[in-house]
N, C-alpha and C. Protein backbone atom coordinates (compact mmCIF):
# COMPACT_ATOMS: atom_id res chain seq x y z
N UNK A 1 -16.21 -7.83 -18.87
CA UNK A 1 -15.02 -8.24 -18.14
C UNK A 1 -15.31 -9.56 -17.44
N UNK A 2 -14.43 -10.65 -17.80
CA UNK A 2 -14.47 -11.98 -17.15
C UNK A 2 -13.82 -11.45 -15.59
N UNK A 3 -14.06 -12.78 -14.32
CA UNK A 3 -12.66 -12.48 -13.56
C UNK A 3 -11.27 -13.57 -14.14
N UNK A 4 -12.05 -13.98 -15.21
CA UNK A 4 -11.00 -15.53 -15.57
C UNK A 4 -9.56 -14.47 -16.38
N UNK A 5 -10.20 -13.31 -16.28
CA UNK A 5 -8.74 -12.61 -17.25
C UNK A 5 -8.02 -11.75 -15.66
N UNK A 6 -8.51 -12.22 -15.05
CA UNK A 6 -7.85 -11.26 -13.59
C UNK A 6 -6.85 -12.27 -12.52
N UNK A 7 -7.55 -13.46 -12.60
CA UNK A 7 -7.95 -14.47 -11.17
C UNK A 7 -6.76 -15.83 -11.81
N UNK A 8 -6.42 -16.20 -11.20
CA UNK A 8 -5.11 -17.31 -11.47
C UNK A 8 -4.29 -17.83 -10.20
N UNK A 9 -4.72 -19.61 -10.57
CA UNK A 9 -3.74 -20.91 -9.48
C UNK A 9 -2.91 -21.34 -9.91
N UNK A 10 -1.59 -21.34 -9.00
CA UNK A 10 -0.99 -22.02 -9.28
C UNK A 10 -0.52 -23.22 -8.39
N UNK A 11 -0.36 -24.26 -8.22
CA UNK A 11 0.17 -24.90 -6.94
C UNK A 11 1.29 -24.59 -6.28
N UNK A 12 2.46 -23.80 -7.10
CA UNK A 12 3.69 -23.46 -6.69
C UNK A 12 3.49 -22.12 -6.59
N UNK A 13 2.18 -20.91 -6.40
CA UNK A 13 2.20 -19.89 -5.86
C UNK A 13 1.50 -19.70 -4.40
N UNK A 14 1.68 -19.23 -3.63
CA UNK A 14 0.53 -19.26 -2.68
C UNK A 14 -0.07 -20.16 -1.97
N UNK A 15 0.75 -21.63 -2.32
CA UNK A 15 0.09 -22.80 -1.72
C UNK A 15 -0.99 -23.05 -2.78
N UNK A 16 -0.93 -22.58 -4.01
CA UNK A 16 -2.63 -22.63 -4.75
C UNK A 16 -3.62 -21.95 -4.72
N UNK A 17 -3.37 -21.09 -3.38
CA UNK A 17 -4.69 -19.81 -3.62
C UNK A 17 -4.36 -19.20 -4.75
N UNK A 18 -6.20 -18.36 -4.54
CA UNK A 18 -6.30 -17.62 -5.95
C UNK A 18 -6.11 -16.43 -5.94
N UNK A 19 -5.33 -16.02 -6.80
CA UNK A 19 -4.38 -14.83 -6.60
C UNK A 19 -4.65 -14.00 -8.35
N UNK A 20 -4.35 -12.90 -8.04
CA UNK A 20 -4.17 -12.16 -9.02
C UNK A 20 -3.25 -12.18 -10.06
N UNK A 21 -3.68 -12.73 -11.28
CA UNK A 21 -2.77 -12.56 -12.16
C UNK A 21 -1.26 -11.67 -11.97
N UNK A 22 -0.60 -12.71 -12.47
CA UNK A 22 1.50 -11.82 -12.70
C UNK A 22 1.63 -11.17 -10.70
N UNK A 23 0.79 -11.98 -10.18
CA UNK A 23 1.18 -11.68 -8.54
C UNK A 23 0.92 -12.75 -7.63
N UNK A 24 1.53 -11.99 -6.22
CA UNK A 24 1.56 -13.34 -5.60
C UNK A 24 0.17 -12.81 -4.34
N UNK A 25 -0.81 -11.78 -4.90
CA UNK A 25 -1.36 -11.00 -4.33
C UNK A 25 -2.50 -11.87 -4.25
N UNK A 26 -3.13 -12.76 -3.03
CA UNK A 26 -4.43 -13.39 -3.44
C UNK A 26 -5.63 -12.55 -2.95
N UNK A 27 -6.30 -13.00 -3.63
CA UNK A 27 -7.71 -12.87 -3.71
C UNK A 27 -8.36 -12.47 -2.46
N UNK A 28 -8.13 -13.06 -1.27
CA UNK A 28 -8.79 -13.22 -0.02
C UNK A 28 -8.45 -11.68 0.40
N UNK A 29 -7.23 -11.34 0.38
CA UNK A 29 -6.55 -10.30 0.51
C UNK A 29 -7.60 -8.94 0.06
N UNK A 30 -7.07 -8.95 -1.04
CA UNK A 30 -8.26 -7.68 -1.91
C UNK A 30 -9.76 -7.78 -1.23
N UNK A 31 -10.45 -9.20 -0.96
CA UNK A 31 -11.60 -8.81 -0.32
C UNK A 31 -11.65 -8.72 0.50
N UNK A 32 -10.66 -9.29 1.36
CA UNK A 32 -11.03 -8.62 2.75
C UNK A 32 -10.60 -7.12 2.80
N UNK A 33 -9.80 -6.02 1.89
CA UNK A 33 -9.51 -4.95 1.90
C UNK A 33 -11.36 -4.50 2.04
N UNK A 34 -11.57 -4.97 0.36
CA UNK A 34 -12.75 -3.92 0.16
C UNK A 34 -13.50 -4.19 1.58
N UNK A 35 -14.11 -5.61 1.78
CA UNK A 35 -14.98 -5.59 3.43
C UNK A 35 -14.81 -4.50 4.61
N UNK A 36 -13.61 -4.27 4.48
CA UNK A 36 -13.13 -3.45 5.60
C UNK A 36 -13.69 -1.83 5.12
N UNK A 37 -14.05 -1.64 3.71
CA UNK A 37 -14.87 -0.53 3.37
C UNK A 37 -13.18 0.57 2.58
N UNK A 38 -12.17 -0.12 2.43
CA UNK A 38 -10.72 0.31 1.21
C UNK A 38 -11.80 0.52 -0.07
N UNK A 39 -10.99 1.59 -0.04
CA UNK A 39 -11.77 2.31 -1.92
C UNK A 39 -10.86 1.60 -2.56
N UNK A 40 -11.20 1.31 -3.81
CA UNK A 40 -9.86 0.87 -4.73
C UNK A 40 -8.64 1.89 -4.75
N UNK A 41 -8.58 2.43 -4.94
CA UNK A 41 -7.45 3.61 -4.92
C UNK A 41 -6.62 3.25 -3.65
N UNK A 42 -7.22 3.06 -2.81
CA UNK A 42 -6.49 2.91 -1.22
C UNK A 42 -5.85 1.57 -1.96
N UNK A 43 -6.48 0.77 -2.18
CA UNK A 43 -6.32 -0.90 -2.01
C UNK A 43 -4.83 -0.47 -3.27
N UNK A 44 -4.64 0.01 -4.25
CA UNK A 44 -3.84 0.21 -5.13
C UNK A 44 -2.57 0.63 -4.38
N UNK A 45 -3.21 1.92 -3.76
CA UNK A 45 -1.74 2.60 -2.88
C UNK A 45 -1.14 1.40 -2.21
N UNK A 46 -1.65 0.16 -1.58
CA UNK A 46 -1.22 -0.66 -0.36
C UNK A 46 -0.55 -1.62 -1.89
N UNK A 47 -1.05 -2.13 -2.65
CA UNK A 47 -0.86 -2.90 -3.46
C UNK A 47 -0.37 -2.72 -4.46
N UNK A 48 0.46 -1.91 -5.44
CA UNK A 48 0.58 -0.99 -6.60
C UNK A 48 0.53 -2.01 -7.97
N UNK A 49 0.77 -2.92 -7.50
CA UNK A 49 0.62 -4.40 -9.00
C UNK A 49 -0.59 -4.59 -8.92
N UNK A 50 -1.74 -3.87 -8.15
CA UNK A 50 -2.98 -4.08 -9.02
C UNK A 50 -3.57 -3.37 -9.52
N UNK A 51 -4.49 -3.37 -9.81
CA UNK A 51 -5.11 -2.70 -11.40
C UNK A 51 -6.88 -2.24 -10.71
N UNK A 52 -7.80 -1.30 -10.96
CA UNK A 52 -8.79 -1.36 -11.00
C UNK A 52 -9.92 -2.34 -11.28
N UNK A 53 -9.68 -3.02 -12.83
CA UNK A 53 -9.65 -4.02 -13.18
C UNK A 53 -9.69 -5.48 -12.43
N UNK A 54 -8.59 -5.23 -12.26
CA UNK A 54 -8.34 -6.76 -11.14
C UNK A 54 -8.92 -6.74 -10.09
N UNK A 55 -9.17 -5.41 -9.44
CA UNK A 55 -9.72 -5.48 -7.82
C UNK A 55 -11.58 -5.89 -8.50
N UNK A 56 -11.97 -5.42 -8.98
CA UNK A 56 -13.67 -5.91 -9.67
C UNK A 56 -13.60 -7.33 -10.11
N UNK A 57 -12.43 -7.78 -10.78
CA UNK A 57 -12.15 -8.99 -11.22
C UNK A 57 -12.43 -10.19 -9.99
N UNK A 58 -11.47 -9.59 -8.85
CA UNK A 58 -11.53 -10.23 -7.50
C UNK A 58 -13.51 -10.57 -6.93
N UNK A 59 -13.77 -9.50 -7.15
CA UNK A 59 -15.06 -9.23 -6.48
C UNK A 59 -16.32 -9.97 -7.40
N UNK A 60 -15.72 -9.98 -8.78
CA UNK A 60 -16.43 -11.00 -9.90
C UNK A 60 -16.35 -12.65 -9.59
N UNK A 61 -14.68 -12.86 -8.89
CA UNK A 61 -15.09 -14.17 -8.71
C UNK A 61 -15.62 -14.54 -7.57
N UNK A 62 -15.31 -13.38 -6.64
CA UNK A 62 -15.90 -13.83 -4.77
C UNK A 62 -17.95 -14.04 -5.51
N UNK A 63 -18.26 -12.93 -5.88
CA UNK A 63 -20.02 -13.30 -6.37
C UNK A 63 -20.30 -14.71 -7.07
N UNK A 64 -19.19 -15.37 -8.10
CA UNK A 64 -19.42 -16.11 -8.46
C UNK A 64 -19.59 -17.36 -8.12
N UNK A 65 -18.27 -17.38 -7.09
CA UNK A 65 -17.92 -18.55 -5.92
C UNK A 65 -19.44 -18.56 -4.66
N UNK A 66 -20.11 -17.62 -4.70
CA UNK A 66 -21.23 -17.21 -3.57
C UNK A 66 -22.38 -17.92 -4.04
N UNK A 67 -22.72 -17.99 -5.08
CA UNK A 67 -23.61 -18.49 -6.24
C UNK A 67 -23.80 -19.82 -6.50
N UNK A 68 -22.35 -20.57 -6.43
CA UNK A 68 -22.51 -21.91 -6.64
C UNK A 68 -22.56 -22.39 -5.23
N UNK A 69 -22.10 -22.11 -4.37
CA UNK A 69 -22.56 -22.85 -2.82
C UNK A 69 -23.58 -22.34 -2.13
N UNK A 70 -24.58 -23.10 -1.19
CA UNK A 70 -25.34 -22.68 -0.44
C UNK A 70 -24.92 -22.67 1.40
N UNK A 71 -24.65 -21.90 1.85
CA UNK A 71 -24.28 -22.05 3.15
C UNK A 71 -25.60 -21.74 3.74
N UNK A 72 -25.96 -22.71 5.57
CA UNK A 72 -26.89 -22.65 6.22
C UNK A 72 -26.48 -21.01 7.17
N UNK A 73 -27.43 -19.78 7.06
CA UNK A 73 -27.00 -18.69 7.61
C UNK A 73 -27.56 -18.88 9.41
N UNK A 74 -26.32 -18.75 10.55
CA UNK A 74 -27.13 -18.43 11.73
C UNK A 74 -28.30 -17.37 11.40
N UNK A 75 -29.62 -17.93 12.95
CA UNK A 75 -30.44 -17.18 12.85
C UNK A 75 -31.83 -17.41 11.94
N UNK A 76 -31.14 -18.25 11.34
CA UNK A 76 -32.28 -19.41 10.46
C UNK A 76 -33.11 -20.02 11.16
N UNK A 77 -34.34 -20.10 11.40
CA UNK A 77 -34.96 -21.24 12.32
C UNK A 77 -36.16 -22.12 11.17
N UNK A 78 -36.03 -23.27 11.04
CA UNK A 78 -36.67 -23.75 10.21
C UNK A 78 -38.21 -24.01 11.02
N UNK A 79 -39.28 -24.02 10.00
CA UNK A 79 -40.59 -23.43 10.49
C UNK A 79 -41.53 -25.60 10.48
């Protein structure tokens, strides 16, 4: 499973966030569900246009997006 078959911009949806395919449901959304510790099933009941699928899809591109940037973490102390 890609998230490229889940995950979709448009400039005239959402301002351009990345949102879930055939919705206006973005991305940020679904992860901040799961963060909050939402089973998929919950996240479905709140959301019913998404898919199992799509919610992993979401979570495929948040890892992917994590991967290509390096952020400096507080608590770091360089030696």
């Amino acid at each position: 499973m890609s998230w490229r078959d889940h995950i979709h911009t448009d400039p005239n949806v959402c301002h351009g966030q990345a949102c879930i395919k055939g919705t206006r449901i973005p991305v940020s959304v679904v992860l901040d569900n799961l963060a909050a510790g939402l089973a998929e099933d919950e996240i479905i009941r709140s959301y019913p246009a998404l898919t199992k699928a799509a919610i992993r899809g979401a979570a495929a591109y948040a890892a992917e997006l994590a991967r290509e940037r390096i952020l400096e973490l507080p608590g770091r102390n360089a030696a």
